[in-house]
Protein backbone atom coordinates (compact mmCIF):
# COMPACT_ATOMS: atom_id res chain seq x y z
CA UNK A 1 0.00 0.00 0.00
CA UNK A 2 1.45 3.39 -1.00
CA UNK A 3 1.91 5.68 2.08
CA UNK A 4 -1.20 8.24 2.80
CA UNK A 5 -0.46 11.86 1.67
CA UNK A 6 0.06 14.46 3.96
CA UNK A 7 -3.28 16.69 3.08
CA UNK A 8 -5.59 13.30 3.47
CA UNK A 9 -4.87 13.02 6.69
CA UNK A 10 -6.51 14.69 9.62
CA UNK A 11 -5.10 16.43 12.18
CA UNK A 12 -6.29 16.05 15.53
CA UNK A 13 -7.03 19.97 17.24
CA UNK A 14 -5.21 20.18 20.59
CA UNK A 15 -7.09 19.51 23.65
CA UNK A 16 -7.79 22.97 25.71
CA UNK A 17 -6.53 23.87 28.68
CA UNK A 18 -10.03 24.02 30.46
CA UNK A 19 -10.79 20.29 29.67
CA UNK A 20 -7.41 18.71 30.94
CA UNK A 21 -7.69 17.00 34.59
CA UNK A 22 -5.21 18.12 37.03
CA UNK A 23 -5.23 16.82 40.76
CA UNK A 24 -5.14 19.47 43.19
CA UNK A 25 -2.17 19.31 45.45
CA UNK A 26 -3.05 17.57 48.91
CA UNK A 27 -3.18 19.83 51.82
CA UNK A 28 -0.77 19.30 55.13
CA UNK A 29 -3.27 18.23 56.82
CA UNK A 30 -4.41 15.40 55.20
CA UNK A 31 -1.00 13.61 54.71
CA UNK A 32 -0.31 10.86 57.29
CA UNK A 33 2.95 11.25 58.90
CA UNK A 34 4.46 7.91 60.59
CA UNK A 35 5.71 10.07 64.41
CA UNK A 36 8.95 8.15 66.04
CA UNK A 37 8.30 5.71 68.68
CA UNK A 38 8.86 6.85 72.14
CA UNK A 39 11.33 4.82 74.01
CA UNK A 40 8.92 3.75 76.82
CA UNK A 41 6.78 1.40 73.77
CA UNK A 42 10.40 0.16 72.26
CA UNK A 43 10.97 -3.38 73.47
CA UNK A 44 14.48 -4.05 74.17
CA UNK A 45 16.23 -7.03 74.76
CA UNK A 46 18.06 -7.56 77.75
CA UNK A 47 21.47 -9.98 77.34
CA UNK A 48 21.07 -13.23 79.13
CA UNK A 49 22.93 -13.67 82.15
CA UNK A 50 26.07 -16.16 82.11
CA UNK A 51 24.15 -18.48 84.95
CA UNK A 52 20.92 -19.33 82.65
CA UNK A 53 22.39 -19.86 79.77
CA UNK A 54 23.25 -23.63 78.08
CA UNK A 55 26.47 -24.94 76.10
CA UNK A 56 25.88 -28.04 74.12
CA UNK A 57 23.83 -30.45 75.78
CA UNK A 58 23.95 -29.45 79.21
CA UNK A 59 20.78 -29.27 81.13
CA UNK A 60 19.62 -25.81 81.86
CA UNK A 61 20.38 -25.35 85.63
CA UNK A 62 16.88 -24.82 87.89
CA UNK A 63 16.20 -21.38 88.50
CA UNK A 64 14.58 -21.10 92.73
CA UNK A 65 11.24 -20.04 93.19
CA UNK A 66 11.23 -16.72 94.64
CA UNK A 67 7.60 -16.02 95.73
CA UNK A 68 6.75 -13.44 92.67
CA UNK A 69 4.00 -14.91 91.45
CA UNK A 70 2.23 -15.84 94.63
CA UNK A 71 -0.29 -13.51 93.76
CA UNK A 72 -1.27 -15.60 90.39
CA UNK A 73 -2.02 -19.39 91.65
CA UNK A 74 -3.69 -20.35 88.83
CA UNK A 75 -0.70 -19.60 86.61
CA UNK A 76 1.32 -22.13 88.87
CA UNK A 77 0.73 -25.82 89.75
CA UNK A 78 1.11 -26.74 92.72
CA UNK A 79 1.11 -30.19 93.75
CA UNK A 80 -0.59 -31.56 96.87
CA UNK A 81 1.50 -31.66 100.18
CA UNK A 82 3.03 -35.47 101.54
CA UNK A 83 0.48 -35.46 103.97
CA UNK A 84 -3.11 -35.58 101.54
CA UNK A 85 -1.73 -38.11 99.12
CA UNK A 86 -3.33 -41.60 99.87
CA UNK A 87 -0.65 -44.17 99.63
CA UNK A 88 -2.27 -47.54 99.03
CA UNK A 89 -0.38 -50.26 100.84
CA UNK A 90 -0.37 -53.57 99.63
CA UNK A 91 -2.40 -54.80 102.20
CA UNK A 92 -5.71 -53.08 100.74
CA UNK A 93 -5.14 -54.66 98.21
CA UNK A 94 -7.22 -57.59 97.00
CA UNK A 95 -5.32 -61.03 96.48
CA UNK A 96 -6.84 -61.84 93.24
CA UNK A 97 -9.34 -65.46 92.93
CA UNK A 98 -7.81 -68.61 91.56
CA UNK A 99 -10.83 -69.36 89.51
CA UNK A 100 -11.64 -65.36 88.29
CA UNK A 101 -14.88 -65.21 90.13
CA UNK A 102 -16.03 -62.75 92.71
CA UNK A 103 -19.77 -62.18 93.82
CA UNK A 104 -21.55 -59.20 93.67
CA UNK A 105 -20.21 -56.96 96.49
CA UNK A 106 -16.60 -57.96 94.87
CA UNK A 107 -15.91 -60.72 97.86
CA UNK A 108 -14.48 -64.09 97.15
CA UNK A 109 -17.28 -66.53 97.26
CA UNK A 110 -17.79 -69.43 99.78
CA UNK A 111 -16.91 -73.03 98.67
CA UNK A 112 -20.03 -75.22 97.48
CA UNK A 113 -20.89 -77.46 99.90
CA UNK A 114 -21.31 -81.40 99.40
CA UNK A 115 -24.99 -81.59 99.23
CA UNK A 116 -25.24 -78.38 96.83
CA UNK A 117 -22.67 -80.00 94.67
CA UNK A 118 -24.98 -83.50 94.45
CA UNK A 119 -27.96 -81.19 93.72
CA UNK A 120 -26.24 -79.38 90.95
CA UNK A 121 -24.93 -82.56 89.78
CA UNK A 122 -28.27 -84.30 89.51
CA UNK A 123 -29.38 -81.11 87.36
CA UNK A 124 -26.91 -81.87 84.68
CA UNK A 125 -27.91 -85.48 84.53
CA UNK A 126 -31.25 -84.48 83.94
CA UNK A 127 -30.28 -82.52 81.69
CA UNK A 128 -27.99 -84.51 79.72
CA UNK A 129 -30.93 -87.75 79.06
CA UNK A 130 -33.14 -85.27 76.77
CA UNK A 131 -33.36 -85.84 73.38
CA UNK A 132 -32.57 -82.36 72.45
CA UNK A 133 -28.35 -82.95 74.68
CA UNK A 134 -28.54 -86.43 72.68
CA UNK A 135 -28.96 -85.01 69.24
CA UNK A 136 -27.12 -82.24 69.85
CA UNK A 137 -23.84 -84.52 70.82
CA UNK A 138 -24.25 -87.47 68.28
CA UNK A 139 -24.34 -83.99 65.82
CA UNK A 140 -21.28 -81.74 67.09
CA UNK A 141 -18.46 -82.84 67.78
CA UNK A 142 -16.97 -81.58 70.93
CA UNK A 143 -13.37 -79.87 69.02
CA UNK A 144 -16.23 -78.36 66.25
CA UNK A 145 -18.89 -76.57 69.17
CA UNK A 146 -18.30 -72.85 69.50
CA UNK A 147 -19.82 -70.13 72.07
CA UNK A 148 -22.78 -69.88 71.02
CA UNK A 149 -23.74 -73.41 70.75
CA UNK A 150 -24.83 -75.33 74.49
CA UNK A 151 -22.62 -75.24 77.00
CA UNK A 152 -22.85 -77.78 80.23
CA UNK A 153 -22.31 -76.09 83.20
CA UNK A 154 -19.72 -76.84 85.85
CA UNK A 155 -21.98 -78.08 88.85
CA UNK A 156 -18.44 -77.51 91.23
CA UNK A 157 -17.97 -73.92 90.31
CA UNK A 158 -18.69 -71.35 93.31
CA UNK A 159 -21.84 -69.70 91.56
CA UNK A 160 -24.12 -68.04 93.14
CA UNK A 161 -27.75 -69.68 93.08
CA UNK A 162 -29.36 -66.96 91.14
CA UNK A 163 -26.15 -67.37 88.61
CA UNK A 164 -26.35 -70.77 88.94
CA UNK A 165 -30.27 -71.02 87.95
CA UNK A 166 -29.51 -68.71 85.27
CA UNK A 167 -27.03 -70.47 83.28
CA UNK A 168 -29.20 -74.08 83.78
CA UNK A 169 -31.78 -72.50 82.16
CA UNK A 170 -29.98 -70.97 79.30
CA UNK A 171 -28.56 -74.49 78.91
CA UNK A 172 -32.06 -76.04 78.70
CA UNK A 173 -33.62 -73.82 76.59
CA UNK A 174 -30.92 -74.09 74.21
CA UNK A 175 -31.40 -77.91 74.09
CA UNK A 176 -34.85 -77.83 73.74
CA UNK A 177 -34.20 -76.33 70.24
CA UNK A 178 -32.02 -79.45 69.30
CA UNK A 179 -35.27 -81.67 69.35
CA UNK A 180 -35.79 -80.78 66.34
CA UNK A 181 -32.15 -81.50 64.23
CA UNK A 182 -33.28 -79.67 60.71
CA UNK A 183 -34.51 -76.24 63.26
CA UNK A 184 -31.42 -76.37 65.37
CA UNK A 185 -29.22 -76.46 62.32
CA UNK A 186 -30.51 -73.93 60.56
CA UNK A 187 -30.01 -71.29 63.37
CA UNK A 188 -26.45 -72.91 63.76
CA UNK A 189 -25.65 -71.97 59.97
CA UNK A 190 -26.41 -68.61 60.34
CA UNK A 191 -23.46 -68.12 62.40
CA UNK A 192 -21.29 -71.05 60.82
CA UNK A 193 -21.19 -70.52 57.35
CA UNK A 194 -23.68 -73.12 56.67
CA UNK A 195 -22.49 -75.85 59.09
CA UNK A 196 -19.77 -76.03 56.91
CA UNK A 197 -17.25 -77.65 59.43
CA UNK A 198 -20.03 -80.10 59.77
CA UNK A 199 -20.79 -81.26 56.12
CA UNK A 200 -16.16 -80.98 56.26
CA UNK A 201 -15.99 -83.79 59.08
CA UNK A 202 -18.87 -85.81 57.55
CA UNK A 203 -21.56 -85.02 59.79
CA UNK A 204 -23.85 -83.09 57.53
CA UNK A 205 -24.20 -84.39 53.17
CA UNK A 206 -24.14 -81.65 50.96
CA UNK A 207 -27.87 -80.67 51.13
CA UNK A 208 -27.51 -80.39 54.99
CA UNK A 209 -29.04 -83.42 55.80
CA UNK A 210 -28.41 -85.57 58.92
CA UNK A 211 -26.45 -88.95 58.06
CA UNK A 212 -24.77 -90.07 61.80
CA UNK A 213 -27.51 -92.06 63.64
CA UNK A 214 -29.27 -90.22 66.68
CA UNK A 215 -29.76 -91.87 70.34
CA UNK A 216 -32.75 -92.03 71.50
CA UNK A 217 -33.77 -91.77 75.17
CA UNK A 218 -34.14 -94.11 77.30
CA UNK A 219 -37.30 -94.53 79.29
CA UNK A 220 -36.00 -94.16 83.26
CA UNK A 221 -37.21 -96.06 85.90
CA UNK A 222 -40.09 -93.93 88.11
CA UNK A 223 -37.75 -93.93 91.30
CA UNK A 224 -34.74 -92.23 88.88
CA UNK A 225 -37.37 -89.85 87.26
CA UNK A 226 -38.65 -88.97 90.66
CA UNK A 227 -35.05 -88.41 91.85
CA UNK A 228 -33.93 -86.05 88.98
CA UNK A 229 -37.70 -84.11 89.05
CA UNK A 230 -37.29 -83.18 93.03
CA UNK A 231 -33.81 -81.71 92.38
């Protein structure tokens, strides 16, 4: 493109002097003036005297307490004199149980005597000729039964009789559901994978059927059944 002549192009009229923007100059008064700190507000650091200071890994020597700060307690900690701290001797102490147990007010309990023992023992044995205890054991193994499955009480543990009755009864009413093989197993698979250890050790086919024979229960004499019922 050829360059533009001279008398095509137009000049552009200078701007006046009324239409420029000037700022006004600020007045004394408004300009912020930063006044020197008085000495009083200056912190100043005071050198460190020879006695508190540390070289290498020497322990920083304990300064004595010289009362100043009396005044604020609650900045300070004190700790309680010799004479309110409870030193417990080992003779408070409670010689711990052989067998774990305690009763309810935390005392060692009182061996069982012979006659409770017999009566305890005559509860398990009437127990253990249901049909529910003999379908239950001809089923589980004894190295396949877990916590949740019946457990016989120990007639010569020191239970209490209210602890005692409790845990006979659990057992009972857990047997009671073992009359019944196909109900008693399916609550056991729930928390067994399916009897699985059973149907592994041959107790159990694949469906989940029952293939070791059952005992049945005898029919005691009336003197026996009269024995067991009174206890």
């Amino acid at each position: 493109l050829p360059p533009t002549p001279d008398h095509h192009r137009t000049p552009l009229p200078p701007t006046p002097d009324h239409h420029k923007m000037s700022l006004p100059p600020t007045p004394d008064h408004h300009k912020m003036s930063l006044l020197p700190t008085p000495d009083h507000h200056k912190m100043s650091l005071l050198p460190t005297p020879d006695k508190y200071r540390t070289r290498g890994n020497e322990r920083p020597r304990e300064v004595p307490y010289d009362g100043a700060c009396d005044n604020h307690r609650s900045l300070r900690k004190r700790s309680p004199s010799p004479s309110k701290v409870k030193i417990k001797s080992k003779e408070q102490k409670r010689p711990p149980l052989g067998n774990g147990s305690t009763t309810s007010n935390g005392k060692q309990p009182d061996l069982l005597s012979d006659h409770v023992i017999s009566q305890r023992e005559k509860q398990v044995r009437f127990g253990k000729v249901t049909q529910g205890y003999l379908n239950y054991t001809a089923i589980v193994p004894h190295h396949l039964r877990n916590i949740r499955d019946p457990g016989t009480p120990n007639p010569e543990h020191p239970y209490s009789k209210r602890c005692w009755d409790g845990l006979v009864r659990a057992w009972r009413r857990k047997l009671h559901t073992w009359d019944d093989p196909a109900v008693a197993l399916a609550e056991r698979g729930k928390y067994t994978r399916n009897n699985q250890d059973l149907k592994f050790f041959g107790k159990l086919n694949k469906v989940g059927e029952v293939v070791v024979p059952l005992g049945k229960v005898a029919v005691p004499s009336t003197e026996s059944a009269t024995e067991l019922k009174d206890s």
